[in-house]
Protein backbone atom coordinates (compact mmCIF):
# COMPACT_ATOMS: atom_id res chain seq x y z
CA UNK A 1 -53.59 -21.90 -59.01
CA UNK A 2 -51.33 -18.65 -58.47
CA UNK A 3 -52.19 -15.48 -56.34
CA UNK A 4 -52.25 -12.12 -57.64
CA UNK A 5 -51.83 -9.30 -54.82
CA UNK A 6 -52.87 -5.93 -55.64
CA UNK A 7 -53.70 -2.55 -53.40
CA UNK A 8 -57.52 -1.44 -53.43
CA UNK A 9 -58.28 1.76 -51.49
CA UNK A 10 -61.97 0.44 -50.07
CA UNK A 11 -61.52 1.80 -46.35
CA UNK A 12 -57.83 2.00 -46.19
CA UNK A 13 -57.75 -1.68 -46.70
CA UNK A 14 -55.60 -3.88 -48.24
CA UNK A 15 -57.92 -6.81 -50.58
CA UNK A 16 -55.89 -10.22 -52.03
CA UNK A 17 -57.85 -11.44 -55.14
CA UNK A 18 -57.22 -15.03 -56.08
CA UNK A 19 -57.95 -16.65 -59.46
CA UNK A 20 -58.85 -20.22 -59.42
CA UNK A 21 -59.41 -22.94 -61.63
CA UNK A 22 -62.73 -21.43 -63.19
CA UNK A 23 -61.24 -18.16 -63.83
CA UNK A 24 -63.61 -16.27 -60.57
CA UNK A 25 -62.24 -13.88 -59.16
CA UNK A 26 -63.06 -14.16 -54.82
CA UNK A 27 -62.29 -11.38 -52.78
CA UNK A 28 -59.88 -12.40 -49.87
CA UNK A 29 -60.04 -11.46 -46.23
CA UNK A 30 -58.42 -7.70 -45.72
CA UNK A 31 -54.47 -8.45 -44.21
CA UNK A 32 -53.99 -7.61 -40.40
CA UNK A 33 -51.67 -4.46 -39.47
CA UNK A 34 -48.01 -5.90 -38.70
CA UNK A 35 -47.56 -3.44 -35.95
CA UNK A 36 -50.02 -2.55 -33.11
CA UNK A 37 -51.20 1.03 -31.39
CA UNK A 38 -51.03 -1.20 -28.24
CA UNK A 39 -47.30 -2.28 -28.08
CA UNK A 40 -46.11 1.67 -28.73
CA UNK A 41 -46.68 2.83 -24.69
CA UNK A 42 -44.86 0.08 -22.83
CA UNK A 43 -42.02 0.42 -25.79
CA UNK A 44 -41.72 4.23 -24.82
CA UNK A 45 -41.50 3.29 -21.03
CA UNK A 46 -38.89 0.64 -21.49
CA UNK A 47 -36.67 3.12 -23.28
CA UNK A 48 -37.24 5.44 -20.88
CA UNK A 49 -36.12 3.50 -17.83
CA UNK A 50 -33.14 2.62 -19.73
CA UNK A 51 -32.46 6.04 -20.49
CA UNK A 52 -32.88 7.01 -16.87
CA UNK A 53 -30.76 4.02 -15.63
CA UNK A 54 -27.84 5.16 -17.55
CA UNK A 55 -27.65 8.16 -16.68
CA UNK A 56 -27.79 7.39 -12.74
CA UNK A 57 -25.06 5.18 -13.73
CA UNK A 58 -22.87 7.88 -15.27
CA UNK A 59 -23.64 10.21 -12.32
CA UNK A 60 -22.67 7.30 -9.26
CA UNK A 61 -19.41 6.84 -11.83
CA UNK A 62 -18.59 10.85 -11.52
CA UNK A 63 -18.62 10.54 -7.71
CA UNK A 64 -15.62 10.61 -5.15
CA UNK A 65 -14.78 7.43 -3.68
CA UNK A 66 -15.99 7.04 0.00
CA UNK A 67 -13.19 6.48 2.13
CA UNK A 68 -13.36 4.20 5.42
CA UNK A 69 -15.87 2.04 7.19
CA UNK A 70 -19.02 3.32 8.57
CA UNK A 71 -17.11 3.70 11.85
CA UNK A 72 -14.34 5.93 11.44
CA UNK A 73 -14.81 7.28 7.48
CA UNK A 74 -18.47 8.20 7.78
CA UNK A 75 -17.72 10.51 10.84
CA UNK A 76 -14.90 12.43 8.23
CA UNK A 77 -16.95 12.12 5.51
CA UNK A 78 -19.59 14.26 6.85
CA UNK A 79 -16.72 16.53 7.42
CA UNK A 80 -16.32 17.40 3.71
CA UNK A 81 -18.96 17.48 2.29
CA UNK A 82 -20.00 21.14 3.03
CA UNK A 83 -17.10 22.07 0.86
CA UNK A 84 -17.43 23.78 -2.22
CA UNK A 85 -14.87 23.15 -4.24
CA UNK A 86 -13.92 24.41 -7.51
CA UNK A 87 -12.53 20.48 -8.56
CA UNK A 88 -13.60 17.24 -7.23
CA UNK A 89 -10.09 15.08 -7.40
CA UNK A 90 -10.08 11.73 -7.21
CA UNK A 91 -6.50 10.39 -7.70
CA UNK A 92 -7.02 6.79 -7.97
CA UNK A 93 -8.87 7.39 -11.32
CA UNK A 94 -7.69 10.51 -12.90
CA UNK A 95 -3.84 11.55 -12.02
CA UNK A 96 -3.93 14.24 -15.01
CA UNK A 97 -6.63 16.26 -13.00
CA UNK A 98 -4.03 15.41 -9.96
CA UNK A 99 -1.00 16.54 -11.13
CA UNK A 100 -2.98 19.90 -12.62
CA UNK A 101 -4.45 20.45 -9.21
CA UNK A 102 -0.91 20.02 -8.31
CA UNK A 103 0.61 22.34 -10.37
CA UNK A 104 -2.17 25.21 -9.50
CA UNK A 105 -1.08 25.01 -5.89
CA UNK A 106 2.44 25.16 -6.74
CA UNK A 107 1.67 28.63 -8.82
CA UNK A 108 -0.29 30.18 -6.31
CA UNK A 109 2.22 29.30 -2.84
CA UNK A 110 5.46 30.33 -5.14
CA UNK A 111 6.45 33.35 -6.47
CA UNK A 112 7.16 34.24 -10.13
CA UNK A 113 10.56 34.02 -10.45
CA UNK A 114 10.52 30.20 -9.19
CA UNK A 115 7.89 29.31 -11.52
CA UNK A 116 10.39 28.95 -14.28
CA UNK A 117 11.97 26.08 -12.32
CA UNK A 118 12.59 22.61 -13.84
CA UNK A 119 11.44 21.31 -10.36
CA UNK A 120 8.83 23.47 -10.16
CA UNK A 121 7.38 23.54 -13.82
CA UNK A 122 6.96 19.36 -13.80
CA UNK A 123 3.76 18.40 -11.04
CA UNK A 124 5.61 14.87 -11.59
CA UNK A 125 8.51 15.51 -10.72
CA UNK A 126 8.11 17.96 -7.45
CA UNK A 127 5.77 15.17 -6.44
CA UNK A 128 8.75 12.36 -6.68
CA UNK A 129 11.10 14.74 -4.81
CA UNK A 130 8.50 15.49 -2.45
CA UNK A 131 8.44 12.13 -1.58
CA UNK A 132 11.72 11.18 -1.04
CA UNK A 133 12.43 14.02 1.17
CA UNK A 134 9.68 13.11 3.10
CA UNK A 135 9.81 9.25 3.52
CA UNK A 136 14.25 10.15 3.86
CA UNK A 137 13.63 12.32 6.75
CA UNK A 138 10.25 10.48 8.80
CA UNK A 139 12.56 8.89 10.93
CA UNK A 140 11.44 8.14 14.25
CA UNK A 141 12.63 7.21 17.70
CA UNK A 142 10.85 5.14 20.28
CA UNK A 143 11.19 3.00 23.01
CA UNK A 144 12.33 -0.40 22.92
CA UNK A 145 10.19 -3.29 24.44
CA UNK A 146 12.61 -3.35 27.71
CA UNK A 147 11.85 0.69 28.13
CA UNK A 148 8.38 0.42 27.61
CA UNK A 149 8.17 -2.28 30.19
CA UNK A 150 9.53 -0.51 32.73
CA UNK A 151 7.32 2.47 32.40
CA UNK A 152 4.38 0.30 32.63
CA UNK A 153 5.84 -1.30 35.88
CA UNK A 154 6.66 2.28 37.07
CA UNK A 155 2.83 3.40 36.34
CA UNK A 156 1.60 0.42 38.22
CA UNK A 157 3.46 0.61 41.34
CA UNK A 158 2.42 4.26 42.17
CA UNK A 159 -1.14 4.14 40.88
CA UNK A 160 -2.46 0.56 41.24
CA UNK A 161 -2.35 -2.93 39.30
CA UNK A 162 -5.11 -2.51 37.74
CA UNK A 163 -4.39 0.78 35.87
CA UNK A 164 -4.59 0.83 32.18
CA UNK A 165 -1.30 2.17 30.15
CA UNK A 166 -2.05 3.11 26.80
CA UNK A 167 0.16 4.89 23.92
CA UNK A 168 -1.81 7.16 21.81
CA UNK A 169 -0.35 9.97 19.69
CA UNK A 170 1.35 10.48 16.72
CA UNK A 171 3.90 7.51 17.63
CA UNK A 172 1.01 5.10 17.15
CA UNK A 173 -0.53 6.67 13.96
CA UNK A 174 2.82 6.68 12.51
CA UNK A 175 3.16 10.51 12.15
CA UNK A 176 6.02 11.31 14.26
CA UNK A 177 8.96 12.80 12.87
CA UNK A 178 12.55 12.95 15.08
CA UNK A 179 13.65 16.06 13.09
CA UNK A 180 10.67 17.39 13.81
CA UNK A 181 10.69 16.62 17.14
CA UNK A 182 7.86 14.13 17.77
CA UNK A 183 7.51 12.97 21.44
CA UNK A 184 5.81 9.70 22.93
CA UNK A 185 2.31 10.64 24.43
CA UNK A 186 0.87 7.46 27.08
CA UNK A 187 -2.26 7.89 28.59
CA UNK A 188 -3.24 5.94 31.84
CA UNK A 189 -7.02 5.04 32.44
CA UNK A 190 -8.52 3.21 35.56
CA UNK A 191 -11.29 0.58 34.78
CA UNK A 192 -13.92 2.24 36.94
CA UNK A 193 -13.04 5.55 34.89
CA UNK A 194 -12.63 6.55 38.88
CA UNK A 195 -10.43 9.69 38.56
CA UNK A 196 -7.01 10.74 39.62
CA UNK A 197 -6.01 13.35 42.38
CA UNK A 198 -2.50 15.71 42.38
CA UNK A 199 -0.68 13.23 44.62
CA UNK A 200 -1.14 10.72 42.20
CA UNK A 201 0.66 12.64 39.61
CA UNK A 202 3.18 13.01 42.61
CA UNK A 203 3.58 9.79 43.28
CA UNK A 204 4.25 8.65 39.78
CA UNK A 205 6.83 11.28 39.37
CA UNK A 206 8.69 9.71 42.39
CA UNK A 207 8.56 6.22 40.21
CA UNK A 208 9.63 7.96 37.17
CA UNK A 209 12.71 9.81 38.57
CA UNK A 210 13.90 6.10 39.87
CA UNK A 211 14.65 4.74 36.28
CA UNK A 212 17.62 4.51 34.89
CA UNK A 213 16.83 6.33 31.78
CA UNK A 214 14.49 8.86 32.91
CA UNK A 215 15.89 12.91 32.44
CA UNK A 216 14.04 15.70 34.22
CA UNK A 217 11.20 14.54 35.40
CA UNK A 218 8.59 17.07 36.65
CA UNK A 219 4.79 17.59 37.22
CA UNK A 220 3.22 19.36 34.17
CA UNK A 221 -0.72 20.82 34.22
CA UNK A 222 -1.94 17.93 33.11
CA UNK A 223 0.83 15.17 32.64
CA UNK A 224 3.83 14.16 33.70
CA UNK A 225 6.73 14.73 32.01
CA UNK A 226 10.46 13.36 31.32
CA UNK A 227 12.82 12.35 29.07
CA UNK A 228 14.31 9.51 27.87
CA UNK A 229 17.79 9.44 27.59
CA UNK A 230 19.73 6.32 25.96
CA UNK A 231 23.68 7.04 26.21
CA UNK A 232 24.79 4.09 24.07
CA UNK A 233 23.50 6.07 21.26
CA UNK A 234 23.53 9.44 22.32
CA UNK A 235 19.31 10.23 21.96
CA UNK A 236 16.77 11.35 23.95
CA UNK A 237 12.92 11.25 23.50
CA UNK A 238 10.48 13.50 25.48
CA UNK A 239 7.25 11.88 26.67
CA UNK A 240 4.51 13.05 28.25
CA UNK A 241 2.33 10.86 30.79
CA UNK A 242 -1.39 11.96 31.03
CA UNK A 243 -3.73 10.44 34.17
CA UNK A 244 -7.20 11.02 32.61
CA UNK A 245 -9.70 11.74 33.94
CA UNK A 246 -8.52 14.64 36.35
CA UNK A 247 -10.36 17.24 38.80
CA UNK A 248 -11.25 20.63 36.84
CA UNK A 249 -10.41 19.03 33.47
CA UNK A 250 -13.09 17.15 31.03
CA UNK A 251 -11.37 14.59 29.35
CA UNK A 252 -13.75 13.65 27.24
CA UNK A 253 -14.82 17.42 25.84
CA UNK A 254 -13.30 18.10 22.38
CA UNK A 255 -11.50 20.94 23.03
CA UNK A 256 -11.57 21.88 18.36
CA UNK A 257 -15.23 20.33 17.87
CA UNK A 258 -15.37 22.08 14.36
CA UNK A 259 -12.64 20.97 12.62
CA UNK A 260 -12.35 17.66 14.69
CA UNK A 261 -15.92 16.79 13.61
CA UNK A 262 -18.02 16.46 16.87
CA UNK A 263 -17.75 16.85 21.08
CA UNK A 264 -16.51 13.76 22.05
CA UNK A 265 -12.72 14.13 22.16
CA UNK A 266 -11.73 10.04 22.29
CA UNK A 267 -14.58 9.42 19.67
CA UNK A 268 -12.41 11.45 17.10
CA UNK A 269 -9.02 10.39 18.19
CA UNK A 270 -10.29 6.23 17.24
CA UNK A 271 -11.38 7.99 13.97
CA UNK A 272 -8.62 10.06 13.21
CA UNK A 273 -5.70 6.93 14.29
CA UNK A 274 -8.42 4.49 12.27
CA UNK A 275 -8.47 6.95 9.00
CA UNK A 276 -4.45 7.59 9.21
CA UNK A 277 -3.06 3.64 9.93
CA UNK A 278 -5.12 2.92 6.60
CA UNK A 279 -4.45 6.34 4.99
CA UNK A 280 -0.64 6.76 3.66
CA UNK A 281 -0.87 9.43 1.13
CA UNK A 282 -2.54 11.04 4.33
CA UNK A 283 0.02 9.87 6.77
CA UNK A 284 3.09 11.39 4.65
CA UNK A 285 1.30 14.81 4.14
CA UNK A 286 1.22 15.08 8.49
CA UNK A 287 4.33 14.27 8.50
CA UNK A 288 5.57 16.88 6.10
CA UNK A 289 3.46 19.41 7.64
CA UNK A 290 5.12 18.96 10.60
CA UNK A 291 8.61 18.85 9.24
CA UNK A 292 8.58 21.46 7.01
CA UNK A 293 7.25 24.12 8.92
CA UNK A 294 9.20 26.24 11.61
CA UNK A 295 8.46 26.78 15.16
CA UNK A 296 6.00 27.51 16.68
CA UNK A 297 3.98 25.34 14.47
CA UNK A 298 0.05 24.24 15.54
CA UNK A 299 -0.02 21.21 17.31
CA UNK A 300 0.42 17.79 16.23
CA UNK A 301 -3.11 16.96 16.69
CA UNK A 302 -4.78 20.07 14.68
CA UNK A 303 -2.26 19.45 11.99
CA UNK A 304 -3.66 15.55 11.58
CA UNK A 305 -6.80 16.85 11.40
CA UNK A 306 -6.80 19.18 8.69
CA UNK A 307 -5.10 16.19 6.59
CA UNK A 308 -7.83 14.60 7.23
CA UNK A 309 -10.71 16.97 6.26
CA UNK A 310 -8.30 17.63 2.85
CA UNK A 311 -8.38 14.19 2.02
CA UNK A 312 -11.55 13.55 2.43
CA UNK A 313 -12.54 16.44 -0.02
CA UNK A 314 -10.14 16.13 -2.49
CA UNK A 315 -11.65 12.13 -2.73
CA UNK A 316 -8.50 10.10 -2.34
CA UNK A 317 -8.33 6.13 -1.98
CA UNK A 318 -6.22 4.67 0.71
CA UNK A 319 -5.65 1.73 -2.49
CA UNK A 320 -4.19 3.69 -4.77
CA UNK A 321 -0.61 3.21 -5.99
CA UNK A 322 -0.20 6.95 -6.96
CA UNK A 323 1.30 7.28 -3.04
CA UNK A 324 3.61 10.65 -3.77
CA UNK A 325 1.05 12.68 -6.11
CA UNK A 326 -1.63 11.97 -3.38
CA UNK A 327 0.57 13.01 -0.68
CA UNK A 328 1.91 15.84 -2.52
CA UNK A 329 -1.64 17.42 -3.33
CA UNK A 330 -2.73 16.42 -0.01
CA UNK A 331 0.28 18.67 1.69
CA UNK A 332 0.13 21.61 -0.81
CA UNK A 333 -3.85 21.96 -0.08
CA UNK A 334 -3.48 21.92 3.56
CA UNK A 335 -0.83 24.77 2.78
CA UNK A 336 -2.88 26.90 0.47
CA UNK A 337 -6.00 26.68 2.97
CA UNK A 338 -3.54 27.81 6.18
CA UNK A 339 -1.67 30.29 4.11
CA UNK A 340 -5.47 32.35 4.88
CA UNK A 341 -7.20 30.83 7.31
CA UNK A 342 -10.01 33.12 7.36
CA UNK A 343 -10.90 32.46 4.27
CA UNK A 344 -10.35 29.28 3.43
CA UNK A 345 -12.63 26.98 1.85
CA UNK A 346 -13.06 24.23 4.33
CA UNK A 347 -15.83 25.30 6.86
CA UNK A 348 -14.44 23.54 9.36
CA UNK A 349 -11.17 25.33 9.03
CA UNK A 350 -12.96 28.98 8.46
CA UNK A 351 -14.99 28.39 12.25
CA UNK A 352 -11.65 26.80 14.19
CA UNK A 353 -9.65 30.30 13.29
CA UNK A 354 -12.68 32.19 13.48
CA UNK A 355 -13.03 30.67 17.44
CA UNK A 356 -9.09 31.36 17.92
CA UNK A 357 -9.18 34.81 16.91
CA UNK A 358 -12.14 35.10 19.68
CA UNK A 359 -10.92 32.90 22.06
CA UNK A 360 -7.32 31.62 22.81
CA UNK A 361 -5.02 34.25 22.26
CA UNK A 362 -2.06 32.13 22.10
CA UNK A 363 -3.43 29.58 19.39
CA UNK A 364 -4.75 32.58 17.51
CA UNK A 365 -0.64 33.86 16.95
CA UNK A 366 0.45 30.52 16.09
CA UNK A 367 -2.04 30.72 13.69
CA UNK A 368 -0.56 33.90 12.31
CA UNK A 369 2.89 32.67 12.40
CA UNK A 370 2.61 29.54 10.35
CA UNK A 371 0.08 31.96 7.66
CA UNK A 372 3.32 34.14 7.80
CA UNK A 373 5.64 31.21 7.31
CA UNK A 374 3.69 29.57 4.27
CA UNK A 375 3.33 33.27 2.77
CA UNK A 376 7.49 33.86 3.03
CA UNK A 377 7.44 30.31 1.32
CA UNK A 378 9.91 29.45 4.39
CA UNK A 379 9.16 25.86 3.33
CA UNK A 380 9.99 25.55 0.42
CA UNK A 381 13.52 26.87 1.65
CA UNK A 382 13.37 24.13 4.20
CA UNK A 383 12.29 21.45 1.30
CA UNK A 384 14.98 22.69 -0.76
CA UNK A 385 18.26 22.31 1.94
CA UNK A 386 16.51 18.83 2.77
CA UNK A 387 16.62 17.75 -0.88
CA UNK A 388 20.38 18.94 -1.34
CA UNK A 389 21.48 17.60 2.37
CA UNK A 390 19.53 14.97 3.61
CA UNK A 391 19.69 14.20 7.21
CA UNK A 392 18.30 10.54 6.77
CA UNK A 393 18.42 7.56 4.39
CA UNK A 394 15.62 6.50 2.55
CA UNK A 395 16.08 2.72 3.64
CA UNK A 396 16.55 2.53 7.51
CA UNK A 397 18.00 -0.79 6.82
CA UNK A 398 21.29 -0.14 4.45
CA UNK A 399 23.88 1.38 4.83
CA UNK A 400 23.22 3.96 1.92
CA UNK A 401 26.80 5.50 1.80
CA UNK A 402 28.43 2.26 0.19
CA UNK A 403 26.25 2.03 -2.40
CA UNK A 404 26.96 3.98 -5.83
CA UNK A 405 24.57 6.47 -6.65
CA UNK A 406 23.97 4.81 -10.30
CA UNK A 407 24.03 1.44 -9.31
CA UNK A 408 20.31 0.90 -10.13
CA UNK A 409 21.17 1.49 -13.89
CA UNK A 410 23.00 -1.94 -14.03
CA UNK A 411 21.30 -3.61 -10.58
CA UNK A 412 17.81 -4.08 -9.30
CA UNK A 413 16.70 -2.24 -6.29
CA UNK A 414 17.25 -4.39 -2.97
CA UNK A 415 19.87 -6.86 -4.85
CA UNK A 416 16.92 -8.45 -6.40
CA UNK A 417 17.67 -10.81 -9.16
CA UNK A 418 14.80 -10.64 -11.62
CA UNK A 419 12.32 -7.43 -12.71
CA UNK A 420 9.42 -8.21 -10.84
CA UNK A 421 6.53 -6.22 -8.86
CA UNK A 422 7.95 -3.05 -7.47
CA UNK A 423 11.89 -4.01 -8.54
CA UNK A 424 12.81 -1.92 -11.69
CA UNK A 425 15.87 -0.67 -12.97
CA UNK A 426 16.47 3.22 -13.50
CA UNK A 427 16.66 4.23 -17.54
CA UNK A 428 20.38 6.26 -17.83
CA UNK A 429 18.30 8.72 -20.55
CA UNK A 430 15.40 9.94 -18.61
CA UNK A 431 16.28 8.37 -14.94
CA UNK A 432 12.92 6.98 -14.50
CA UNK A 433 12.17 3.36 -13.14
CA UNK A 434 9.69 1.79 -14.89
CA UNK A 435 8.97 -2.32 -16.26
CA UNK A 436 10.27 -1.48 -20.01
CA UNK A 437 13.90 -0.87 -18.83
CA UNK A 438 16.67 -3.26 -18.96
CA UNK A 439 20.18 -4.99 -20.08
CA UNK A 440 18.91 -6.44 -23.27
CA UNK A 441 18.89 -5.25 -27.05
CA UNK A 442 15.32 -5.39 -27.01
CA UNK A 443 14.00 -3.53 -23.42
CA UNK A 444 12.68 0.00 -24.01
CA UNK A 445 11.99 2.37 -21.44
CA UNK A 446 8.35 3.06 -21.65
CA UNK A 447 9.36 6.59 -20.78
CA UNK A 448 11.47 7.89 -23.38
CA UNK A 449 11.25 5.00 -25.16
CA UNK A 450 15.22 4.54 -25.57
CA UNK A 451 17.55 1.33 -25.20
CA UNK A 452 19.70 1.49 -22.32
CA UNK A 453 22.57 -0.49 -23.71
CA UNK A 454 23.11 2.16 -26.42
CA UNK A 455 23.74 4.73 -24.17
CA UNK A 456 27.09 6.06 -25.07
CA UNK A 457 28.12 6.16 -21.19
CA UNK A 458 26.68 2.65 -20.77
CA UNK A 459 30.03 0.87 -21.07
CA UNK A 460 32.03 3.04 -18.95
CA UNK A 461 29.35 3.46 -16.35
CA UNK A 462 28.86 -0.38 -15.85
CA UNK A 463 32.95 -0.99 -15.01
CA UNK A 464 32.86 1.97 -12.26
CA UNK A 465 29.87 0.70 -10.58
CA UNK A 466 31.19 -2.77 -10.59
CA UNK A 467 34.34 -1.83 -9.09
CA UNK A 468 32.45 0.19 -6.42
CA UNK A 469 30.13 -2.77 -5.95
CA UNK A 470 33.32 -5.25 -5.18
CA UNK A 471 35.13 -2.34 -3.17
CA UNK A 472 32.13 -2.17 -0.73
CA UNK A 473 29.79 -4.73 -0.99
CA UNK A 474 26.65 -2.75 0.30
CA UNK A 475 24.70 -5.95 1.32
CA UNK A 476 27.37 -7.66 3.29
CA UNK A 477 27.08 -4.99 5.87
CA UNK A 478 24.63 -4.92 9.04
CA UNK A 479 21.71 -2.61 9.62
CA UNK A 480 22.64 1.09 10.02
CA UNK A 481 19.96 2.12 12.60
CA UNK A 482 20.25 3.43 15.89
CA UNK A 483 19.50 0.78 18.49
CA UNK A 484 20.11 1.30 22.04
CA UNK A 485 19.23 -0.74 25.11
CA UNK A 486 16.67 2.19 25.90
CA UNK A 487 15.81 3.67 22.69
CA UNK A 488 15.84 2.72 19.06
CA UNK A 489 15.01 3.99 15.56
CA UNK A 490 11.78 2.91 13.92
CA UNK A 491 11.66 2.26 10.27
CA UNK A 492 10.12 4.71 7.88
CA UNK A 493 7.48 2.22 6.25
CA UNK A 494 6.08 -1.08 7.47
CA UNK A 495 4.79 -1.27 3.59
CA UNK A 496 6.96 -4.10 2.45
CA UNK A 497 6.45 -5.81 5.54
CA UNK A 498 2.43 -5.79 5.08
CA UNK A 499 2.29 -7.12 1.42
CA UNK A 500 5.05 -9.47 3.10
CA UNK A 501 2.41 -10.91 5.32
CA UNK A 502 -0.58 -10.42 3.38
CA UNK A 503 1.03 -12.72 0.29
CA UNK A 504 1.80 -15.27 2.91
CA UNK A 505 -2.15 -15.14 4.06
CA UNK A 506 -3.41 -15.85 0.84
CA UNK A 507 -0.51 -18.59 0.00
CA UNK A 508 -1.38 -20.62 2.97
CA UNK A 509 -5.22 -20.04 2.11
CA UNK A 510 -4.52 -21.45 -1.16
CA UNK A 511 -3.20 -24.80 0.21
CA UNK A 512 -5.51 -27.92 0.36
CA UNK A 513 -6.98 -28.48 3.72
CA UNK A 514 -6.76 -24.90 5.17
């Protein structure tokens, strides 16, 4: 037989009439609905749960990265987050919001007529400059391992064996600066936390004066202090030896609980050194805060902190590999909030010069003084002779002065043989280092997107730096820092070293057996 289908309106169902054999026509069962009133609620609630999940998802994606551990970052997280800000930064992911953020501060610290600057005008490029002044300059002097030594053995002898010699400071967080006069702070505990009486402080003065190295030593209100004084190199390095805890003097009392975070004074120095050892962008903003701005500047310690609280609000990654923009934005948002305290938009910041202006008179003119110095753009004066006459060398190591200022058009950075990882060569059209550049036909700066062999300069350039190169050899030569028997200069950056070490971790977990 064959089927014949055919739409009959008899209760809004649909009838199937088949003709058999014997020409009778049967009616059919009625055809059941291919779709269900049942299925349509839990269809609606599985697209709405997907609807809601995404958009939690976009939201947690819009959010600044949390910086630290629970220990130390949590504690300066809180710090921040009362801020209203007009623009939630977060450098790691978005440098064009950066480098605009940047560029705003950069309008509103300097005046007009510098505006039209090429250094200026470019976020980019202030923020390269900015960081070679910075990491050129950070040079710092400490004490060698036979100098520390004997200040431990001195500290012992007048105050007991068991007495516990400690460095703390900005010479253990890495933000001292010698040009900016950075001293050595040590602070000596007992294990019974028994406390220390003024003959103590006598007696270890006594000790003191007896080293060889040791310059005007005297009993201060709360430490003792001296100088080191190396004469094979011609330096000297104040330090300042605190006995804690002391008669009449809480140790552990924060002295700036609002823009420190809390009370508890050694509580926020383990999360300030914790958040700066793992923070450089952070690190190289304290440092040019305290090398770019004049005498009498706020203490080390204040200064450290309100890097800290910036940091934090502006959302930046200790990871990321934009190191100079972060430090840059860091440094010109600590400025812009100091240039008026009062009204600044960090609450922490608004309540520490609201207590100064009530209480300590002294700390309250400082105050004024660096406002006036940031308003008078004194620093960028300061910026500017340092990026015309540098003091320091960029590389502690070398001896810079041998090498030719264009060598890294025609040689890798460091003598390195092949373009790999950090070791680029510098394009001659646009002076930018980047993985595109190079000595063949077919390298391309990714910048400016030229060949650097068709330079019209590229000939003659190549023969003068060669002839420098075999005049002076900058390689052969031995390490240009000062080194003394007492005293000797730190490097800027243990950077290199750390991916050093941390390559060799992960070789030798890599090999069979380990």
């Amino acid at each position: 037989g064959f089927q014949v289908r055919s739409s009959a309106r008899d209760q809004q169902a649909c009838y199937s009439y088949q003709f058999d054999d014997g020409l009778c026509m049967q009616p059919m069962e009625p055809r059941q609905r291919r779709f269900s009133k049942a299925l349509l609620l839990p269809v609606l609630l599985v697209l709405l749960l997907h609807s809601c999940l995404c958009l939690a998802l976009f939201k947690l994606s819009l959010r600044p990265w949390k910086i630290g551990r629970s220990s130390a970052g949590e504690n300066l997280g809180r710090q921040g987050t009362g801020a209203k800000t007009a623009r939630a930064c977060r450098m790691s992911g978005c440098p064009v919001d950066a480098l605009h953020l940047i560029q705003e501060r950069l309008d509103k610290l300097l005046p007009k007529h510098l505006r039209n600057d090429a250094l200026v005008n470019d976020a980019k490029t202030f923020s390269r400059s900015f960081y070679v002044v910075v990491q050129r300059e950070r040079r710092q002097l400490g004490p060698t391992e036979a100098c520390r030594a004997r200040i431990v053995d001195a500290c012992r002898q007048a105050l007991g064996s068991d007495v516990i010699v400690k460095q703390v400071g900005s010479y253990l967080q890495r933000t001292g600066c010698k040009l900016a006069g950075s001293d050595l702070d040590i602070r000596v505990t007992r294990p019974e936390n028994s406390g220390f009486v003024p003959e103590d402080k006598e007696r270890l003065r006594q000790h003191l004066a007896e080293l060889p190295f040791a310059r005007n030593v005297r009993v201060g209100t709360l430490a003792v202090k001296f100088a080191i004084h190396d004469v094979g190199i011609d330096e000297s390095l104040l330090v300042d030896v605190v006995l804690l805890p002391q008669p009449g003097y809480e140790a552990e009392k924060e002295d700036y609980p609002s823009l420190r975070g809390s009370p508890h004074r050694f509580m926020n120095d383990a999360a300030e050194a914790d958040f700066l050892l793992r923070h450089v962008p952070a690190r190289l903003a304290v440092v040019a805060l305290k090398l770019l701005l004049d005498q009498p500047r706020l203490p080390g310690l204040i200064l450290e902190a309100i890097a800290c609280r910036v940091a934090v609000k502006l959302g930046l990654t200790p990871a990321s590999n934009e190191t100079d923009i972060e430090s840059t934005a860091i440094f010109l948002e600590a400025l812009s909030e100091l240039a008026e305290p009062g009204l600044a938009k960090d609450d922490g910041l608004r309540k520490f010069a609201s207590a100064c202006s009530i209480g300590e008179r002294g700390l309250d003119e400082v105050l004024q003084s660096v406002s006036q110095h940031i308003l008078r753009r004194d620093w960028f004066r300061k910026f500017m002779h340092l990026l015309v006459n540098p003091v320091g060398f960029t590389n502690n190591t070398k001896i810079e002065m041998t090498k030719h200022p264009d060598r890294h058009w025609f040689y890798l950075p460091g003598g390195h043989l092949s373009r790999q990882g950090q070791y680029k060569y510098k394009c001659m059209w646009c002076n930018d280092y980047n993985k595109g550049v190079g000595l063949q036909d077919t390298d391309r700066c990714q910048q400016c997107s030229n060949v650097q062999v068709k330079h019209p300069d590229y000939e003659r350039c190549r023969r003068e730096v060669e002839e420098h190169e075999r005049a002076n050899d900058p390689y052969a030569a031995g390490p240009s820092r000062l080194s003394g028997e007492w005293l000797e200069e730190k490097p800027a950056s243990n950077l290199g070293r750390n991916r050093r070490l941390s390559a060799r971790v992960k070789e030798r977990i890599k090999r069979p057996g380990y």
